[in-house]
C-alpha atoms as a PDB file:
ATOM      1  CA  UNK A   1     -13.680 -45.898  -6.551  1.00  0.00           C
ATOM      2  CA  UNK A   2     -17.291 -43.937  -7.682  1.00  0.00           C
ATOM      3  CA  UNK A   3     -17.344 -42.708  -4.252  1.00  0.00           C
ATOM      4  CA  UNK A   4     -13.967 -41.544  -4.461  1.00  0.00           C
ATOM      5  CA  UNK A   5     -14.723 -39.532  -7.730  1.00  0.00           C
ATOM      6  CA  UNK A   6     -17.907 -38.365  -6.335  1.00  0.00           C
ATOM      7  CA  UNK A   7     -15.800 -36.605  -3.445  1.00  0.00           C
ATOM      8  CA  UNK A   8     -13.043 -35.123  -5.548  1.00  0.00           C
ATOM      9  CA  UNK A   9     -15.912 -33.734  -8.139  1.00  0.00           C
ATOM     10  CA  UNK A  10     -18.006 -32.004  -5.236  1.00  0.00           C
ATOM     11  CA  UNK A  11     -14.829 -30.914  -3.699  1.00  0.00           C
ATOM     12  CA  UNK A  12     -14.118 -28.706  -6.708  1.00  0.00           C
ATOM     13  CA  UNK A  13     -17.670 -27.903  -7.448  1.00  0.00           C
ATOM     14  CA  UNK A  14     -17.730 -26.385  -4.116  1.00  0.00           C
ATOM     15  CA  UNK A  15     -14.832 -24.682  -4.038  1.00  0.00           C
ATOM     16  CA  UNK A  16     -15.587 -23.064  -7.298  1.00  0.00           C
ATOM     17  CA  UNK A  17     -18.617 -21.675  -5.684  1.00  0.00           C
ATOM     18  CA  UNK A  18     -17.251 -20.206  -1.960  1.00  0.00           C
ATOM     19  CA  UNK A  19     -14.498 -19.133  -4.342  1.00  0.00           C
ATOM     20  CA  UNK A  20     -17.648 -16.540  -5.965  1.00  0.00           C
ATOM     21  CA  UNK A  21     -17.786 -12.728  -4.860  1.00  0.00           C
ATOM     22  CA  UNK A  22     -20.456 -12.070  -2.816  1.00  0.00           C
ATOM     23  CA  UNK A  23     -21.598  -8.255  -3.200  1.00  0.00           C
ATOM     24  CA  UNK A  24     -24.538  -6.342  -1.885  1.00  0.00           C
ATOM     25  CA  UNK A  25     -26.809  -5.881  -5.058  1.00  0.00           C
ATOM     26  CA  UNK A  26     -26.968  -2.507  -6.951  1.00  0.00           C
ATOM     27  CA  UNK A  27     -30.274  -3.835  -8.609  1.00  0.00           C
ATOM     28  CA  UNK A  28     -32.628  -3.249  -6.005  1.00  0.00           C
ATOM     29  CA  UNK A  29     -33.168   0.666  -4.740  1.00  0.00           C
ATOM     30  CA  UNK A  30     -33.753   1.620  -1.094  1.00  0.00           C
ATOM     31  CA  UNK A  31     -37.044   3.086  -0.572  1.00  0.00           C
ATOM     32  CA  UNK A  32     -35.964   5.294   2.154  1.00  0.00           C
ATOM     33  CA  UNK A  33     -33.346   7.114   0.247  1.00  0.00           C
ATOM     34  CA  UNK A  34     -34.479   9.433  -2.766  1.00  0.00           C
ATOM     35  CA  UNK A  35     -34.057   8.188  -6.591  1.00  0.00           C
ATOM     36  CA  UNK A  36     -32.515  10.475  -9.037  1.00  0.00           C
ATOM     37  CA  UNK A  37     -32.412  10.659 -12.655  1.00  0.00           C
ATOM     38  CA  UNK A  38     -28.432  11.814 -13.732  1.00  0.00           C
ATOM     39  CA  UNK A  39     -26.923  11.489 -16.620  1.00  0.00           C
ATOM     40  CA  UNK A  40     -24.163   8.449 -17.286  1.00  0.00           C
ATOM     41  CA  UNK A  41     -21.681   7.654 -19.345  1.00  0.00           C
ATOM     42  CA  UNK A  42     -17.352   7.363 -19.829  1.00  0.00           C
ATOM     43  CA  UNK A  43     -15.943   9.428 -17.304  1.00  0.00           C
ATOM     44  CA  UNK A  44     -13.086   9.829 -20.154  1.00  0.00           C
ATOM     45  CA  UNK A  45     -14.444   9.866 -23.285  1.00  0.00           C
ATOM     46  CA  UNK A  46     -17.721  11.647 -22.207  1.00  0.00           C
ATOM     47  CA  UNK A  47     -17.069  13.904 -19.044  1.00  0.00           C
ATOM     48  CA  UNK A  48     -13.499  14.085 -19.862  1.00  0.00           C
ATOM     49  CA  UNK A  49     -12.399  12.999 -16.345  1.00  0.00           C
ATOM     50  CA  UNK A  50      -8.866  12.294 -15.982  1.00  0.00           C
ATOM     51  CA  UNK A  51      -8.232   8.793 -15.603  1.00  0.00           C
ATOM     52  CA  UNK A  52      -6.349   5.703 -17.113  1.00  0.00           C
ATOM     53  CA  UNK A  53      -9.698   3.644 -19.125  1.00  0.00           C
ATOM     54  CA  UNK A  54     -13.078   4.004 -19.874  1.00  0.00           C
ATOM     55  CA  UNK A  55     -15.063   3.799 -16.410  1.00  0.00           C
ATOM     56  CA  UNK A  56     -18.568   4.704 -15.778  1.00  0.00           C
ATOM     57  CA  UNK A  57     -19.164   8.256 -14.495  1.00  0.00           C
ATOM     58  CA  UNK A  58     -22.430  10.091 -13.730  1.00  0.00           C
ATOM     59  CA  UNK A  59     -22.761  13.746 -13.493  1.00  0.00           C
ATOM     60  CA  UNK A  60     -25.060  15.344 -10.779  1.00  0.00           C
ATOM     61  CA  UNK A  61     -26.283  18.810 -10.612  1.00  0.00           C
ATOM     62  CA  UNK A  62     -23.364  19.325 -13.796  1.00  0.00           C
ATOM     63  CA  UNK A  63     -20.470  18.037 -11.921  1.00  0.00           C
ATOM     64  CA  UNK A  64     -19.050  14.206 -13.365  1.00  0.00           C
ATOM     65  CA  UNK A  65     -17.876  11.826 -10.536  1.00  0.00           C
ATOM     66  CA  UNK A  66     -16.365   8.070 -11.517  1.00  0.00           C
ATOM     67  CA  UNK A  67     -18.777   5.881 -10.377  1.00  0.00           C
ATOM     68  CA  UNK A  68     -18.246   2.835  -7.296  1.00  0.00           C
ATOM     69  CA  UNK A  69     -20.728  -0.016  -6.793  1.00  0.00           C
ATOM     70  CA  UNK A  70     -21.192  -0.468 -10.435  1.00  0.00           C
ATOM     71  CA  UNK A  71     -18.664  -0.650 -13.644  1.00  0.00           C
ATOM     72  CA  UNK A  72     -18.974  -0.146 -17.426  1.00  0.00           C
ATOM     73  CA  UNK A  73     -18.552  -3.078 -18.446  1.00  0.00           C
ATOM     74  CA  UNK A  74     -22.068  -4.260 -16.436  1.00  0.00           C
ATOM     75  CA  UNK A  75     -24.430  -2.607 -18.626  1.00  0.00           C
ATOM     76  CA  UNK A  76     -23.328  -3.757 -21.943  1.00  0.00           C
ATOM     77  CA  UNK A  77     -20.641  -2.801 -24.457  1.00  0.00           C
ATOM     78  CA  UNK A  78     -18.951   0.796 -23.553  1.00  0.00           C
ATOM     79  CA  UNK A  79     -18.080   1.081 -27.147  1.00  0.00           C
ATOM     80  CA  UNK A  80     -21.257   0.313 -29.170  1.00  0.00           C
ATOM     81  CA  UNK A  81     -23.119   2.886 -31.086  1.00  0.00           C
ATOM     82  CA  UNK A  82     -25.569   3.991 -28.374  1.00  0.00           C
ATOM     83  CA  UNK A  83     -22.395   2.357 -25.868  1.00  0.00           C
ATOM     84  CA  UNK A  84     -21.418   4.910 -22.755  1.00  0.00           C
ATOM     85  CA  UNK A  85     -18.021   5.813 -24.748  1.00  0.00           C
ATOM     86  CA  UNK A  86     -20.228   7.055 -27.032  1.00  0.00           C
ATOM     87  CA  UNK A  87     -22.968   8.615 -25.731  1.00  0.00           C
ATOM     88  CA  UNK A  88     -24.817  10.292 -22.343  1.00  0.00           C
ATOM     89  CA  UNK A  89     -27.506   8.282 -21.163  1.00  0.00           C
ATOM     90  CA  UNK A  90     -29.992   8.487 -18.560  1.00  0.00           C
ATOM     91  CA  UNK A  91     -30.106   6.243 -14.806  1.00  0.00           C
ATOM     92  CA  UNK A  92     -31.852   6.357 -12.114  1.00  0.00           C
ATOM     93  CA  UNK A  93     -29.424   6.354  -8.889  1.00  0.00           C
ATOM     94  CA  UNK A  94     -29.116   6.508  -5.386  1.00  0.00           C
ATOM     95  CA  UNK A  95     -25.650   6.527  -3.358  1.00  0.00           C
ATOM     96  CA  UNK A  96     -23.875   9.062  -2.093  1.00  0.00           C
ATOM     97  CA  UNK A  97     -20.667  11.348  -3.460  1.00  0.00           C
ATOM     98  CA  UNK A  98     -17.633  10.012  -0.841  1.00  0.00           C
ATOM     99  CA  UNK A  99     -14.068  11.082  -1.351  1.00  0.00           C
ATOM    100  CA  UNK A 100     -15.141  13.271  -5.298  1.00  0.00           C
ATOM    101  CA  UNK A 101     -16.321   9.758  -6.076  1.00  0.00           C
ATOM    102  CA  UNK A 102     -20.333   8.429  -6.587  1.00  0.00           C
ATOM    103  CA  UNK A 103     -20.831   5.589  -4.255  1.00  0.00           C
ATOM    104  CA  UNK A 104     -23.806   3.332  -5.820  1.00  0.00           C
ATOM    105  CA  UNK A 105     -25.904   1.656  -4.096  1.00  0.00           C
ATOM    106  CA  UNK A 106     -28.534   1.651  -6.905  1.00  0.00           C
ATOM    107  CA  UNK A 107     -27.877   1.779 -10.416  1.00  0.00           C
ATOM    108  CA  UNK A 108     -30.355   1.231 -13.136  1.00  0.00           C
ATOM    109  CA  UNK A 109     -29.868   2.580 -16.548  1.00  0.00           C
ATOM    110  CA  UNK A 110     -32.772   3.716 -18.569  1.00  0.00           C
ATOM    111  CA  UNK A 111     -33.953   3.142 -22.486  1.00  0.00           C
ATOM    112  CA  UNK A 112     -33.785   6.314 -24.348  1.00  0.00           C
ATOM    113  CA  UNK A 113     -37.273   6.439 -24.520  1.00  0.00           C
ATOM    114  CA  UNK A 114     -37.826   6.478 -20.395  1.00  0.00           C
ATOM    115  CA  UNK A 115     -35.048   8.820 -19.999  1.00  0.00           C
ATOM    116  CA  UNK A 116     -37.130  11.279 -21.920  1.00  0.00           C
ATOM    117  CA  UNK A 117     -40.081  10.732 -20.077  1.00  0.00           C
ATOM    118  CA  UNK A 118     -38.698  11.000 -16.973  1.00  0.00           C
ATOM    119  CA  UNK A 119     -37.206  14.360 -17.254  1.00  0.00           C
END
């Protein structure tokens, strides 16, 4: 009878964890593709992008493009005081615009106090 529960409780421990998304990481940059610093925040509430929620947008050389790769909701709360809904920050990126859209395949966003410096 332990063995039996033993089985059943793997069996659902492991099926929890091949049921997990596996995605390529956004964390760690590509060192033979160029960084740049853009700005980053709602597409909607900052860039004033159509679309139907907040989602993160950057803007690039003062065009905004929805971002792919990466989401709002992944670097904290959108609709905080210093939150993306509610103001431009500063990340350093690499990906590439595909279809009007920013395809991320770094994304790391910067304190205030970096941003400035790194201007």
């Amino acid at each position: 009878m332990k063995n039996y529960l033993f089985f059943i409780i793997c069996c659902i421990c492991f099926s929890t964890v091949a049921a997990q998304k596996i995605s390529k990481s956004i964390a760690v940059p590509d060192n033979k593709q160029k960084i740049q610093i853009v700005e980053t925040a709602c597409g909607e509430c900052q860039f004033h992008l159509k679309g139907k929620s907040c989602d993160l947008a950057v803007r690039i050389n003062g065009k905004a493009y929805f971002v792919d790769g990466t989401s709002i909701d992944d670097h904290g709360d959108a609709h905080a005081k210093e939150g993306f809904c509610n103001a431009v920050s500063k990340a350093e990126v690499q990906g590439k615009v595909v279809n009007n859209r920013f395809k991320a395949t770094y994304f790391k966003l910067l304190p205030a106090e970096e941003a400035v410096q790194k201007l």
